[in-house]
PDB file of N, CA and C in Angstrom:
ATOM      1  N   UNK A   1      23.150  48.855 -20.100  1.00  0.00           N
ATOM      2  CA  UNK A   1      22.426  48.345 -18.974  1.00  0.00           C
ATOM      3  C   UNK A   1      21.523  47.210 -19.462  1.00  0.00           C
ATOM      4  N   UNK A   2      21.612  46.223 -18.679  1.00  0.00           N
ATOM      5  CA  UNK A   2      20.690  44.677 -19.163  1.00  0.00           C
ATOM      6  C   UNK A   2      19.412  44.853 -18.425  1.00  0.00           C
ATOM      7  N   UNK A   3      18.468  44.798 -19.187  1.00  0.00           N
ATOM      8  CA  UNK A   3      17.189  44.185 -18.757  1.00  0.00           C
ATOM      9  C   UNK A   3      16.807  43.030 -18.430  1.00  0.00           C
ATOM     10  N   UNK A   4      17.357  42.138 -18.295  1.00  0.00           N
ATOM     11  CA  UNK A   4      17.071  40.669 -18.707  1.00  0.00           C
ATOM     12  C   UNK A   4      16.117  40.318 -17.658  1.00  0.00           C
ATOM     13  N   UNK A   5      15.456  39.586 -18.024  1.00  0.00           N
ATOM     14  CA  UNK A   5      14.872  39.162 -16.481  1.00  0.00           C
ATOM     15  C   UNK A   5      14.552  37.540 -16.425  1.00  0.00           C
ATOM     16  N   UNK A   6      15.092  36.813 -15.367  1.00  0.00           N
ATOM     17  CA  UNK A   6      15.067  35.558 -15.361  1.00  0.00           C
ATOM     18  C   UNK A   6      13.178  34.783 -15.004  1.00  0.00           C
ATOM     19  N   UNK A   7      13.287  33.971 -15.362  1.00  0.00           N
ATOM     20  CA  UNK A   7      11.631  33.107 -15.059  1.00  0.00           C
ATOM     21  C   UNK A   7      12.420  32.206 -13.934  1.00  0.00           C
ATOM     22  N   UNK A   8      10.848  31.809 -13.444  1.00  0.00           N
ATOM     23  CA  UNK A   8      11.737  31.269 -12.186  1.00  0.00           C
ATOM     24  C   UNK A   8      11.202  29.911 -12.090  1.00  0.00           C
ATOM     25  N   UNK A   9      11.703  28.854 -11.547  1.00  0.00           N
ATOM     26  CA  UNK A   9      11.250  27.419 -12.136  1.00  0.00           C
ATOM     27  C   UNK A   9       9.797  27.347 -12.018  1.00  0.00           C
ATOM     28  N   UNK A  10       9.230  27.827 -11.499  1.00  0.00           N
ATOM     29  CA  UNK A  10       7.176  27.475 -11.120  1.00  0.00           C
ATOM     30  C   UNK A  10       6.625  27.758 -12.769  1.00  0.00           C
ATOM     31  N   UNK A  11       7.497  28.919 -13.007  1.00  0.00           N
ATOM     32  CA  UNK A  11       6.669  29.388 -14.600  1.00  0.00           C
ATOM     33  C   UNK A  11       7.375  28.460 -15.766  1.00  0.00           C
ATOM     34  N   UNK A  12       8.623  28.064 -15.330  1.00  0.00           N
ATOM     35  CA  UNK A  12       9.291  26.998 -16.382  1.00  0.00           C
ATOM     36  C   UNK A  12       8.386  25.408 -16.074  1.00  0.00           C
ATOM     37  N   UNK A  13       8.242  25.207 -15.420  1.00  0.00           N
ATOM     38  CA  UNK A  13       7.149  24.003 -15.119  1.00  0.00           C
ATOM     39  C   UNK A  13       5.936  23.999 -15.655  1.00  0.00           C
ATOM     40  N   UNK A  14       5.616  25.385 -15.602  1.00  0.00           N
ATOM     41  CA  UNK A  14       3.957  25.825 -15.837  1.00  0.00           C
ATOM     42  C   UNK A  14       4.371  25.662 -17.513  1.00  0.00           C
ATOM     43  N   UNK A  15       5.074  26.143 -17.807  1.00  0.00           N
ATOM     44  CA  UNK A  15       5.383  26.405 -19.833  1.00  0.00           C
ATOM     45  C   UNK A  15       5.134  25.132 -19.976  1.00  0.00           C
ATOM     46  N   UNK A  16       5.988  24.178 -19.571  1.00  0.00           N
ATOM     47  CA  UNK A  16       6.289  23.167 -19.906  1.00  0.00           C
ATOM     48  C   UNK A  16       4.953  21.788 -20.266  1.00  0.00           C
ATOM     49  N   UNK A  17       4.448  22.424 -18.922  1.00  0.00           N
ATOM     50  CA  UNK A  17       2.922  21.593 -18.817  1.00  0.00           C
ATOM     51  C   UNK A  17       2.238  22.047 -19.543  1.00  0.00           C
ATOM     52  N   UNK A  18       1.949  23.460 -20.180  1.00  0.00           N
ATOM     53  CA  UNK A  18       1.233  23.788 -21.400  1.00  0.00           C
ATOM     54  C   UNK A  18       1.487  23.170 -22.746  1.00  0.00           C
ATOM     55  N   UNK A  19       2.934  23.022 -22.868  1.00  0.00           N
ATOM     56  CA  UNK A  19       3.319  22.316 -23.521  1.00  0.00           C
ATOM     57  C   UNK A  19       2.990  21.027 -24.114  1.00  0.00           C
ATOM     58  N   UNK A  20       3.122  20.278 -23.142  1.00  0.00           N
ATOM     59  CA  UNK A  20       2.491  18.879 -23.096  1.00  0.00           C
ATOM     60  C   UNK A  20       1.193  18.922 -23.192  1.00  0.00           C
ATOM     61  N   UNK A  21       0.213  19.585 -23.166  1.00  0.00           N
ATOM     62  CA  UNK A  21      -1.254  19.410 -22.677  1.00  0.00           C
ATOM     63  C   UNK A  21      -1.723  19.642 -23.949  1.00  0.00           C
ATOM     64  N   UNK A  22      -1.152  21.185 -24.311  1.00  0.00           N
ATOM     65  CA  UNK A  22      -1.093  21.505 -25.777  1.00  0.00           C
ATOM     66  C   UNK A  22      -1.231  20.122 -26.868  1.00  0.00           C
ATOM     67  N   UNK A  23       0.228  19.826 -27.112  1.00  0.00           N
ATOM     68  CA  UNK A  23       0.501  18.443 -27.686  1.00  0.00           C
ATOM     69  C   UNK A  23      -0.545  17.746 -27.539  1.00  0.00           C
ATOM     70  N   UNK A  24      -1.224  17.319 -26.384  1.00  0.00           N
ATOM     71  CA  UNK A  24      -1.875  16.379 -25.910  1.00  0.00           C
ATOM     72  C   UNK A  24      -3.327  16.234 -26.826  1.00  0.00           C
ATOM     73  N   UNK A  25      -3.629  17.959 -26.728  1.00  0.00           N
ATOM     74  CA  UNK A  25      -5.036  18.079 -27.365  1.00  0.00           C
ATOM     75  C   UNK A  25      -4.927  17.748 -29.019  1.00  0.00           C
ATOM     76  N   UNK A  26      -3.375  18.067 -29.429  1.00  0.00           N
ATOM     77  CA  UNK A  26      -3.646  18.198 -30.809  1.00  0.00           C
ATOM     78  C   UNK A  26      -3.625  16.907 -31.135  1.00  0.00           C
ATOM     79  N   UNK A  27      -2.803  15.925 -30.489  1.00  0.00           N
ATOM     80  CA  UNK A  27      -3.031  14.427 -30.649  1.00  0.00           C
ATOM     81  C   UNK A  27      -4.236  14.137 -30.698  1.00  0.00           C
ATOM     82  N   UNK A  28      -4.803  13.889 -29.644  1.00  0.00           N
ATOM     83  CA  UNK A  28      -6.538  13.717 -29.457  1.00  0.00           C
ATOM     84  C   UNK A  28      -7.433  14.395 -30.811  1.00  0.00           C
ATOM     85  N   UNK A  29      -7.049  15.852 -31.246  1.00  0.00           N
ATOM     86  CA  UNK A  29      -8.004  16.231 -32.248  1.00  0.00           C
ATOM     87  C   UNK A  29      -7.380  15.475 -33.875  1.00  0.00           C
ATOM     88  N   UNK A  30      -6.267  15.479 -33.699  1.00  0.00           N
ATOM     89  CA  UNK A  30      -5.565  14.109 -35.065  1.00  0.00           C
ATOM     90  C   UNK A  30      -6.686  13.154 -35.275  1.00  0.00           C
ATOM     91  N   UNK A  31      -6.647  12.607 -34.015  1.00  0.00           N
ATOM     92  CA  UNK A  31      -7.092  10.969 -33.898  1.00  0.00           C
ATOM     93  C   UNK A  31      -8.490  10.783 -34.361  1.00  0.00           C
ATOM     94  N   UNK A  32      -9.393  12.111 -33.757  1.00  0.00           N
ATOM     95  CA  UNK A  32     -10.519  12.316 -33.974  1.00  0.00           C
ATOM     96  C   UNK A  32     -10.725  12.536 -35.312  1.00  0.00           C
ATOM     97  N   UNK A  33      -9.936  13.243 -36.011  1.00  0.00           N
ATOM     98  CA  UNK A  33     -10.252  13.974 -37.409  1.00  0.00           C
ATOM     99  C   UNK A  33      -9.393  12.422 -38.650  1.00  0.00           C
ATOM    100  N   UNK A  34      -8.749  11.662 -38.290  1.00  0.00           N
ATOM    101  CA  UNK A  34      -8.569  10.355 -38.953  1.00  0.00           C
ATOM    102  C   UNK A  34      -9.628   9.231 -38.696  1.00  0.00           C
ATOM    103  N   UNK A  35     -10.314   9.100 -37.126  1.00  0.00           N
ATOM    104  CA  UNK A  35     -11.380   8.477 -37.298  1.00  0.00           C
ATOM    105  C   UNK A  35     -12.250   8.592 -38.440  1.00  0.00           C
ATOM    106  N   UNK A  36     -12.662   9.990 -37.780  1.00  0.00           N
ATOM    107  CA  UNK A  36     -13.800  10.921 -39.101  1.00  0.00           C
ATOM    108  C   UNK A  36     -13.907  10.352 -40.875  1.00  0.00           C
ATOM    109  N   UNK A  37     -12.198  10.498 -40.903  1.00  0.00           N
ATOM    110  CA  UNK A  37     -12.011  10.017 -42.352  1.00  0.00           C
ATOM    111  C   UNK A  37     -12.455   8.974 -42.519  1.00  0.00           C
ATOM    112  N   UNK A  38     -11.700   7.945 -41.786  1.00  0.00           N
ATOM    113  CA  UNK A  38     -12.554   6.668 -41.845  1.00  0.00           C
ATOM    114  C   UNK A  38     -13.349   6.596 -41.972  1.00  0.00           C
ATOM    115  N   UNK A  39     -14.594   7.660 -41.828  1.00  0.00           N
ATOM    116  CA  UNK A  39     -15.682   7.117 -42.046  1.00  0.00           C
ATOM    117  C   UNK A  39     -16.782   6.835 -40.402  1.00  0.00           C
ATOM    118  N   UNK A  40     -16.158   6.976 -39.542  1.00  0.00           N
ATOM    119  CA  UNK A  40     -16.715   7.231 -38.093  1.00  0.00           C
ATOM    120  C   UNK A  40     -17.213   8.284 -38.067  1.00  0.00           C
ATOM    121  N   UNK A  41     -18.489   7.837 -37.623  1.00  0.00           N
ATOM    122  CA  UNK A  41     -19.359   9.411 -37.142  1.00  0.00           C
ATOM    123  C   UNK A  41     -18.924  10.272 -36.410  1.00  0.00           C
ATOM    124  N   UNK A  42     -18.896  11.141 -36.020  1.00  0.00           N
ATOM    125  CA  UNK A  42     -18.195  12.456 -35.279  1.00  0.00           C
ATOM    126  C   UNK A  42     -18.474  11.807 -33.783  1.00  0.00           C
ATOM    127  N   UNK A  43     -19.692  11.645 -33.151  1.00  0.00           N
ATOM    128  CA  UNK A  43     -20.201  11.446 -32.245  1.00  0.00           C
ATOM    129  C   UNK A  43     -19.431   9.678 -31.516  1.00  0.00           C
ATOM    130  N   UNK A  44     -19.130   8.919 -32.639  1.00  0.00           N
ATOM    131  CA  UNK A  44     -19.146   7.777 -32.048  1.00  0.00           C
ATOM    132  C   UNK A  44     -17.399   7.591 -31.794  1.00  0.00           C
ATOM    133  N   UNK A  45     -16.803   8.728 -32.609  1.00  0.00           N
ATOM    134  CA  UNK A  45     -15.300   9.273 -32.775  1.00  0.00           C
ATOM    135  C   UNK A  45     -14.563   9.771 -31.512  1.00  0.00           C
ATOM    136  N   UNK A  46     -16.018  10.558 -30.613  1.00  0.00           N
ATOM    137  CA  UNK A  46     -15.485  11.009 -29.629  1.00  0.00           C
ATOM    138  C   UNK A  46     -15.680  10.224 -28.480  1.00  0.00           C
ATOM    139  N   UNK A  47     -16.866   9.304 -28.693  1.00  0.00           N
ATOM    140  CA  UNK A  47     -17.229   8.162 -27.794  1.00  0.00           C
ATOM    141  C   UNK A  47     -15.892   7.057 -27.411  1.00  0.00           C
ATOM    142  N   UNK A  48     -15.255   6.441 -28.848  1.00  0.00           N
ATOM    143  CA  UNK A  48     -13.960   6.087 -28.586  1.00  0.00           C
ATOM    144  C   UNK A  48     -13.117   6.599 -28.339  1.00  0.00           C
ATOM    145  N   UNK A  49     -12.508   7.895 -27.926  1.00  0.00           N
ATOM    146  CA  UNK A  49     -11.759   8.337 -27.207  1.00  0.00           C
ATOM    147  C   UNK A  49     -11.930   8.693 -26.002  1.00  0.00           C
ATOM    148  N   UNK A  50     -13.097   8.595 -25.678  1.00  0.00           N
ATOM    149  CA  UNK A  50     -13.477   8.859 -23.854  1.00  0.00           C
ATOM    150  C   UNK A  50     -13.577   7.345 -23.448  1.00  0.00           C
ATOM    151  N   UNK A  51     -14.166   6.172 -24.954  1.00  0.00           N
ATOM    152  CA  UNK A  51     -13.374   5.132 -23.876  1.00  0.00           C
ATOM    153  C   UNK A  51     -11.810   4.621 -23.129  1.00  0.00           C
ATOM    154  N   UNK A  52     -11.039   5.228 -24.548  1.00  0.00           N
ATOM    155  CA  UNK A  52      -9.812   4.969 -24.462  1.00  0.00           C
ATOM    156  C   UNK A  52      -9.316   5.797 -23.453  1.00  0.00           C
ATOM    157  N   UNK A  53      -9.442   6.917 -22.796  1.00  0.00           N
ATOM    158  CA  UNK A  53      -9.057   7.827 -21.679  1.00  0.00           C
ATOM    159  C   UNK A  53      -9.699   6.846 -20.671  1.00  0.00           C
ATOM    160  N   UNK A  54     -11.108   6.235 -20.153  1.00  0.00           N
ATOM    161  CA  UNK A  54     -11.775   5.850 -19.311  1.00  0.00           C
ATOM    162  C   UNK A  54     -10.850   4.721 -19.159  1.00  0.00           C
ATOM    163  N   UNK A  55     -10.472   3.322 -20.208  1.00  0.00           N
ATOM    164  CA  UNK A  55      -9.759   3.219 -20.113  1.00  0.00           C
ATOM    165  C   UNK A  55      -8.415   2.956 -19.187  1.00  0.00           C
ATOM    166  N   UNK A  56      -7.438   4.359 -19.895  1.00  0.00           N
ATOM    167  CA  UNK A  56      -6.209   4.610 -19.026  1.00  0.00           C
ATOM    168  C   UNK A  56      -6.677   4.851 -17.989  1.00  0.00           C
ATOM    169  N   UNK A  57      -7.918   5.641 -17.221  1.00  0.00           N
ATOM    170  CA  UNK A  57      -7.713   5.375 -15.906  1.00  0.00           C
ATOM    171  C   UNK A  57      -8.386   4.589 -14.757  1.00  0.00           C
ATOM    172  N   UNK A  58      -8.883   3.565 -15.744  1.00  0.00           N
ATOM    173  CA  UNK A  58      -8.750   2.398 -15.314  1.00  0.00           C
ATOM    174  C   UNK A  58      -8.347   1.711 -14.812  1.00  0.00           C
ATOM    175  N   UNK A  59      -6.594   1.505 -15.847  1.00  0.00           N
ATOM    176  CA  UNK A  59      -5.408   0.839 -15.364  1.00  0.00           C
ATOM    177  C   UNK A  59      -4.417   1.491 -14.742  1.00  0.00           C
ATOM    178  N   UNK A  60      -4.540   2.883 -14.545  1.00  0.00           N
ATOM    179  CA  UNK A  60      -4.026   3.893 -12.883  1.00  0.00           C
ATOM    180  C   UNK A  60      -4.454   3.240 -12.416  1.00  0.00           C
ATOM    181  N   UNK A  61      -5.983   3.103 -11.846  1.00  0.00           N
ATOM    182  CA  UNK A  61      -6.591   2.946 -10.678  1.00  0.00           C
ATOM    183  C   UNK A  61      -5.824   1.421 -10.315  1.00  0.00           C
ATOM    184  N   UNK A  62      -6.062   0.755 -11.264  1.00  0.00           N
ATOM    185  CA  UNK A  62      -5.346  -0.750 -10.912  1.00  0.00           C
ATOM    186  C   UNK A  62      -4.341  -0.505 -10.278  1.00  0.00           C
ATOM    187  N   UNK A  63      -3.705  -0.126 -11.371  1.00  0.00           N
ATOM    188  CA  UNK A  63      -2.213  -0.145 -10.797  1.00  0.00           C
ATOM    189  C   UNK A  63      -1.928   0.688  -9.004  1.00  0.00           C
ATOM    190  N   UNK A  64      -2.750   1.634  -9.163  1.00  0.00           N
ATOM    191  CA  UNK A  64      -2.596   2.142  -7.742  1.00  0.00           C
ATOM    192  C   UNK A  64      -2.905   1.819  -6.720  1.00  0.00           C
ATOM    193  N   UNK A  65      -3.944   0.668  -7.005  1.00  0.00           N
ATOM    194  CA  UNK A  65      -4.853   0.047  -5.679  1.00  0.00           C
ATOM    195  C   UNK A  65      -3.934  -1.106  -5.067  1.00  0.00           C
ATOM    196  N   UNK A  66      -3.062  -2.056  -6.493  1.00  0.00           N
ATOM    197  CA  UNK A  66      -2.049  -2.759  -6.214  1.00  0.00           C
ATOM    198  C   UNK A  66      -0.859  -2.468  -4.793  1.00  0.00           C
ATOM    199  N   UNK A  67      -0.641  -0.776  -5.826  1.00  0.00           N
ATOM    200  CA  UNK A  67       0.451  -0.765  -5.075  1.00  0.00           C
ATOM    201  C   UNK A  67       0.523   0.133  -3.934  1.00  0.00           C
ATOM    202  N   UNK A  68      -0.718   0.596  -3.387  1.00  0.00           N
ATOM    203  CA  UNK A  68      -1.436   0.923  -2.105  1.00  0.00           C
ATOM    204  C   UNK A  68      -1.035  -0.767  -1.352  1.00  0.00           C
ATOM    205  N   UNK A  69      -1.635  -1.682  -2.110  1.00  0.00           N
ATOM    206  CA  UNK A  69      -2.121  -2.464  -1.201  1.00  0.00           C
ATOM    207  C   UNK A  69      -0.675  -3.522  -0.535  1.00  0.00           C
ATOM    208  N   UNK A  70       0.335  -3.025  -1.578  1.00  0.00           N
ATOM    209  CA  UNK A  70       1.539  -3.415  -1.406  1.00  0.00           C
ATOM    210  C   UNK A  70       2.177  -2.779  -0.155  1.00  0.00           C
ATOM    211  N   UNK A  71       1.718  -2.018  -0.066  1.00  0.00           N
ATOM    212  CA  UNK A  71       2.924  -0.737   0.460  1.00  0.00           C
ATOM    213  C   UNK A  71       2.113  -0.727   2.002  1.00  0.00           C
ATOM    214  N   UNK A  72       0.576  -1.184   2.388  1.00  0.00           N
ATOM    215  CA  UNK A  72       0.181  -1.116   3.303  1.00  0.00           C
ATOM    216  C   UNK A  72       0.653  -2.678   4.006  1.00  0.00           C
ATOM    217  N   UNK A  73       0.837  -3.876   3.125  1.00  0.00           N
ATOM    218  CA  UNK A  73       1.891  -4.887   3.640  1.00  0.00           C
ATOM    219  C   UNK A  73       2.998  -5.030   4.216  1.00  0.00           C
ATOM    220  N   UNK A  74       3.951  -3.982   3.685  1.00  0.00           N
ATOM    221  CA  UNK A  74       5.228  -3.591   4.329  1.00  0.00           C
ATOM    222  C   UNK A  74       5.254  -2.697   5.338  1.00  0.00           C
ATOM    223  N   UNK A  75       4.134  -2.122   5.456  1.00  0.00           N
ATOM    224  CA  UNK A  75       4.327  -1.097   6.844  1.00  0.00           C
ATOM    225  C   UNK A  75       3.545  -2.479   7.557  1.00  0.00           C
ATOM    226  N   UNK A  76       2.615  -3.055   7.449  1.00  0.00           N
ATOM    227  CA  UNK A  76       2.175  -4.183   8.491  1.00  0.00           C
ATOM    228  C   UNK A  76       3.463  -4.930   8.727  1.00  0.00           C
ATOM    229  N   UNK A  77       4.830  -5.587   7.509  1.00  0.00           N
ATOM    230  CA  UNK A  77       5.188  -6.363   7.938  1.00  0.00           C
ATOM    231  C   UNK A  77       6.346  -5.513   8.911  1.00  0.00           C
ATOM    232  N   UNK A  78       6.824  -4.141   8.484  1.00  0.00           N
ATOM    233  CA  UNK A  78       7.645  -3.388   9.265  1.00  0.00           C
ATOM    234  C   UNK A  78       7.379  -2.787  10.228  1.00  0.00           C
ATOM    235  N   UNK A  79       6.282  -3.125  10.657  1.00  0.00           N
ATOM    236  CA  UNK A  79       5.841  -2.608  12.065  1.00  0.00           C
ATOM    237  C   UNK A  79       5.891  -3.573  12.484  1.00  0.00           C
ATOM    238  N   UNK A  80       5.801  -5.428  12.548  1.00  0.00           N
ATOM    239  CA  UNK A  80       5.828  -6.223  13.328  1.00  0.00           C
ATOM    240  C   UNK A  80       4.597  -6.304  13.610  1.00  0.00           C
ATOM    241  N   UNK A  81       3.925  -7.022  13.124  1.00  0.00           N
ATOM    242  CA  UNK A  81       2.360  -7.141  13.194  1.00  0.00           C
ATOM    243  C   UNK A  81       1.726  -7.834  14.509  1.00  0.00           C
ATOM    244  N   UNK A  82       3.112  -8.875  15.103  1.00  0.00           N
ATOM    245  CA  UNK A  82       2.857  -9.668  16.460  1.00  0.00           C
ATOM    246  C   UNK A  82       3.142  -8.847  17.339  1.00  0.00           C
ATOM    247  N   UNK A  83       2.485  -7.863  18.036  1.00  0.00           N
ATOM    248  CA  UNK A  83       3.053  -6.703  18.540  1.00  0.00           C
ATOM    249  C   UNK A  83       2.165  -7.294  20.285  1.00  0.00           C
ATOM    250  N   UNK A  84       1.600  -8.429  20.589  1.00  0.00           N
ATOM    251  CA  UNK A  84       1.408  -9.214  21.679  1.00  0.00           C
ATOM    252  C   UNK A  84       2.261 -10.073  22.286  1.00  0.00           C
ATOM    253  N   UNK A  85       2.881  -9.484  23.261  1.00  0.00           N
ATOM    254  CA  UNK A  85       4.172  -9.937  23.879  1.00  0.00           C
ATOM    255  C   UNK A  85       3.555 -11.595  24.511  1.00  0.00           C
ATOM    256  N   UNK A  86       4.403 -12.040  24.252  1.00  0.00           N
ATOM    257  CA  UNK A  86       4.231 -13.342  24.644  1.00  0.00           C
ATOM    258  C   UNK A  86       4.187 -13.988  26.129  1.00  0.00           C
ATOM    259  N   UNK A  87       3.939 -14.101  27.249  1.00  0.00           N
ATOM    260  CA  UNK A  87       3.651 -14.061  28.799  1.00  0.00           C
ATOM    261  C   UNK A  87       3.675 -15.874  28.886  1.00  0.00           C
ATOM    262  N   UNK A  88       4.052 -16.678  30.270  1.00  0.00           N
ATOM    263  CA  UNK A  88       4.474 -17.430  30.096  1.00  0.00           C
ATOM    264  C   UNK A  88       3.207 -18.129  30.915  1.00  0.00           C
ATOM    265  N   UNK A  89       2.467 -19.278  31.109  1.00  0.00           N
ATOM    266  CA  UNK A  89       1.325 -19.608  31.538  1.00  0.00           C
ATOM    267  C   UNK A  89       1.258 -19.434  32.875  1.00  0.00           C
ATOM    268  N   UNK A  90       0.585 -19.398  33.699  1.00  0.00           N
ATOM    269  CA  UNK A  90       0.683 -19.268  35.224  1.00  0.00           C
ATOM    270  C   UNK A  90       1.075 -20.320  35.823  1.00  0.00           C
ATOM    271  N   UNK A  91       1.577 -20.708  36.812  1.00  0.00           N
ATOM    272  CA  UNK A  91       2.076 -21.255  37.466  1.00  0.00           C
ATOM    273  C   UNK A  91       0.667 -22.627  38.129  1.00  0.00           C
ATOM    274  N   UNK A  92       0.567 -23.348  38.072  1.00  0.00           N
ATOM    275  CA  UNK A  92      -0.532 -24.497  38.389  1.00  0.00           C
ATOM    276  C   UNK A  92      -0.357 -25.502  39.504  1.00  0.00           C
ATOM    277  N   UNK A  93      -1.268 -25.897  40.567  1.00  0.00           N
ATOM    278  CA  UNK A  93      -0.962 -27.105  41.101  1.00  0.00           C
ATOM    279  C   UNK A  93      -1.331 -28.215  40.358  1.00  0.00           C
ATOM    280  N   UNK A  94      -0.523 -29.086  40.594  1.00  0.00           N
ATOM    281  CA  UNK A  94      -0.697 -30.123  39.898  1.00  0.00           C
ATOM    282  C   UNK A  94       0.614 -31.573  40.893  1.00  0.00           C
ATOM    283  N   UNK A  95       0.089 -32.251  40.062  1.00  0.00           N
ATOM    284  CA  UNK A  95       1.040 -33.687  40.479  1.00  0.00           C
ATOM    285  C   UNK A  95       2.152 -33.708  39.791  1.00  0.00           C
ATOM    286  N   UNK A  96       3.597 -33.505  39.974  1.00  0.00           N
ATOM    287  CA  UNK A  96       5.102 -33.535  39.026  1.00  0.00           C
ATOM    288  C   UNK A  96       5.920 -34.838  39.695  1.00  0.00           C
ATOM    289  N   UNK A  97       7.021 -34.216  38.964  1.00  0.00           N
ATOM    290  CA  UNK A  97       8.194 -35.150  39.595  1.00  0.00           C
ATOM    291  C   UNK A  97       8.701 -34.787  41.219  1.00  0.00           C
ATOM    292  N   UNK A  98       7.976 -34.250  41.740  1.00  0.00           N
ATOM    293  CA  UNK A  98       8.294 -34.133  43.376  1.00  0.00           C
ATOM    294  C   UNK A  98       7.143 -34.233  44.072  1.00  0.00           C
ATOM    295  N   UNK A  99       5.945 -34.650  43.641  1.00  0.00           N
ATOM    296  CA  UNK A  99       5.148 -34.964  44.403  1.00  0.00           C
ATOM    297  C   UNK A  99       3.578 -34.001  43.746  1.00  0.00           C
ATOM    298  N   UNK A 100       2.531 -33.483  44.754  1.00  0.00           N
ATOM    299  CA  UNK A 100       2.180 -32.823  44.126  1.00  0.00           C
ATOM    300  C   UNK A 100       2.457 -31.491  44.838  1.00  0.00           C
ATOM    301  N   UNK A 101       2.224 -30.060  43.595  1.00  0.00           N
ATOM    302  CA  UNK A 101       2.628 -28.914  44.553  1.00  0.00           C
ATOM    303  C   UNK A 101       2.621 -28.126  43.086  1.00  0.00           C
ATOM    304  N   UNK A 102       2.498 -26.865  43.808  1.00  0.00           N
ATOM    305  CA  UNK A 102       2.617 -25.541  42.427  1.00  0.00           C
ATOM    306  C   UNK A 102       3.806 -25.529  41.338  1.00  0.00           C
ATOM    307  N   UNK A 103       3.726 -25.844  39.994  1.00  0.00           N
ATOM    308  CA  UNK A 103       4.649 -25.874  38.981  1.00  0.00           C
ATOM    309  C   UNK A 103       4.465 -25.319  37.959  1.00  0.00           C
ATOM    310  N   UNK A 104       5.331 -24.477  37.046  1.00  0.00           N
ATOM    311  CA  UNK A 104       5.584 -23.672  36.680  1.00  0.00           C
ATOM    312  C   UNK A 104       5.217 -24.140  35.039  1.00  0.00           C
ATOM    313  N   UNK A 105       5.436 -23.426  34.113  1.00  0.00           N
ATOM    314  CA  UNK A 105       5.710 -24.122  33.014  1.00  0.00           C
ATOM    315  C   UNK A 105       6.449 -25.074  32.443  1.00  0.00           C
ATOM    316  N   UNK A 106       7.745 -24.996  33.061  1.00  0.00           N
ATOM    317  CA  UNK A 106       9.107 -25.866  32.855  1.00  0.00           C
ATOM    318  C   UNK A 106       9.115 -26.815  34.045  1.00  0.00           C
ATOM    319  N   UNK A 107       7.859 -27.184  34.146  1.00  0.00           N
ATOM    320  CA  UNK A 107       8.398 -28.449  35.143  1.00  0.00           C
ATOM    321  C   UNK A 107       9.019 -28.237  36.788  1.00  0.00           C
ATOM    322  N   UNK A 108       8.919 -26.696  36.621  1.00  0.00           N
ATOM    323  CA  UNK A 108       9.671 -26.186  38.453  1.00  0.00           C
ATOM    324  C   UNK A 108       9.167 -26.413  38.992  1.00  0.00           C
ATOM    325  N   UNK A 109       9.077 -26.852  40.219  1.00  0.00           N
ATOM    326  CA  UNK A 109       8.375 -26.656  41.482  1.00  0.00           C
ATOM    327  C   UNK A 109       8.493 -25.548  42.151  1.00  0.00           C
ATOM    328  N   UNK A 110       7.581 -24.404  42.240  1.00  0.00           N
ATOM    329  CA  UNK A 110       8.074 -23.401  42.994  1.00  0.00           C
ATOM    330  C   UNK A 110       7.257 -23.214  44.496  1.00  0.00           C
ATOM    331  N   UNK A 111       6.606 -23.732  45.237  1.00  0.00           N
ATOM    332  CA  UNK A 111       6.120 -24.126  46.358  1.00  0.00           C
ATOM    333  C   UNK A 111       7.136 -24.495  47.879  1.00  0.00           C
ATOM    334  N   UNK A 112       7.165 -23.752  48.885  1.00  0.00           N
ATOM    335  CA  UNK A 112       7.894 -24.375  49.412  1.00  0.00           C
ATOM    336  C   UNK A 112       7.154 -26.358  49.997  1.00  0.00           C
ATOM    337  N   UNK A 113       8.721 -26.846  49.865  1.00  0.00           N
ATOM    338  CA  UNK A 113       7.601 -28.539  50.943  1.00  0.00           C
ATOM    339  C   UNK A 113       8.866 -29.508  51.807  1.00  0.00           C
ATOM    340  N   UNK A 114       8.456 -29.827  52.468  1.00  0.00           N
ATOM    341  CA  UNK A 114       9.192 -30.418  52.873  1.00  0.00           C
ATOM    342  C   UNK A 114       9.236 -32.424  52.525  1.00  0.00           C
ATOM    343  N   UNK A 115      10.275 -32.649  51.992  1.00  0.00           N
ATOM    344  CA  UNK A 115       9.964 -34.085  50.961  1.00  0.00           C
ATOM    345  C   UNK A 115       9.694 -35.210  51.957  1.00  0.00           C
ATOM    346  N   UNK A 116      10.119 -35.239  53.543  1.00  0.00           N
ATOM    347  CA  UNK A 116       9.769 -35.712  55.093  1.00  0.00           C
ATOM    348  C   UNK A 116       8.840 -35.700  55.092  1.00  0.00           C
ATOM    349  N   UNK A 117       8.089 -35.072  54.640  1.00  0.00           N
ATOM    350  CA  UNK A 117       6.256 -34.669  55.600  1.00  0.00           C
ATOM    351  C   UNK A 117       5.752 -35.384  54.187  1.00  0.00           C
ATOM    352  N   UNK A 118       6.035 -35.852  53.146  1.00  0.00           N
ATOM    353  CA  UNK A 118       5.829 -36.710  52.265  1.00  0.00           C
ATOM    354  C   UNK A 118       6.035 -38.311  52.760  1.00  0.00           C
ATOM    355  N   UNK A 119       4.443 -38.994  52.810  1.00  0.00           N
ATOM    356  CA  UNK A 119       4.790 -40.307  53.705  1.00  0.00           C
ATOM    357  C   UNK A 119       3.974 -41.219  52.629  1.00  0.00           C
TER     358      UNK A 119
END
């Protein structure tokens, strides 16, 4: 009879990220403990590595504000930003090519007249 028992991806993710974080610290305590050698004070050892983290997220933030600011362009330009329908001027009296009388934008005359009673 098998016992086995499977992990299920949340805890294979979770390992995994320990993993890395793990790694992460022992890098960071390397770096610190070769400063040291050098000859860097403990204190000013850890100072340059909180700049170098401050830093990286720094250039996240850059980079993210960029491409926020990108991405809020394309929904402006994919939404159609001229979203004010265009309406055609009102209709005006004025003096045209038939005399004077109500005309349109294009030059119509839309008025009734009679061109007789024009003397």
């Amino acid at each position: 009879m098998s016992t086995t028992t499977r992990i299920s991806t949340a805890e294979r993710l979770g390992r995994a990220l320990g993993r890395g974080w793990r790694a992460y610290a022992r890098s960071e305590r390397r770096a610190s403990n070769w400063l040291v050698s050098k000859g860097v004070p403990l204190a000013a050892a850890a100072a340059l590595l909180w700049a170098g983290k401050l830093a990286v997220l720094g250039l996240l933030l850059y980079v993210a504000f960029w491409l926020a600011l990108l991405l809020v362009a394309l929904v402006f330009v994919a939404r159609g930003h001229d979203t004010v329908e265009w309406e055609p001027p009102e209709p005006e009296w004025r003096h045209g090519h038939a005399g004077f009388g109500l005309y349109t934008h294009d030059e119509y005359r839309i008025d009734s007249h009679d061109p007789s009673d024009e003397t």
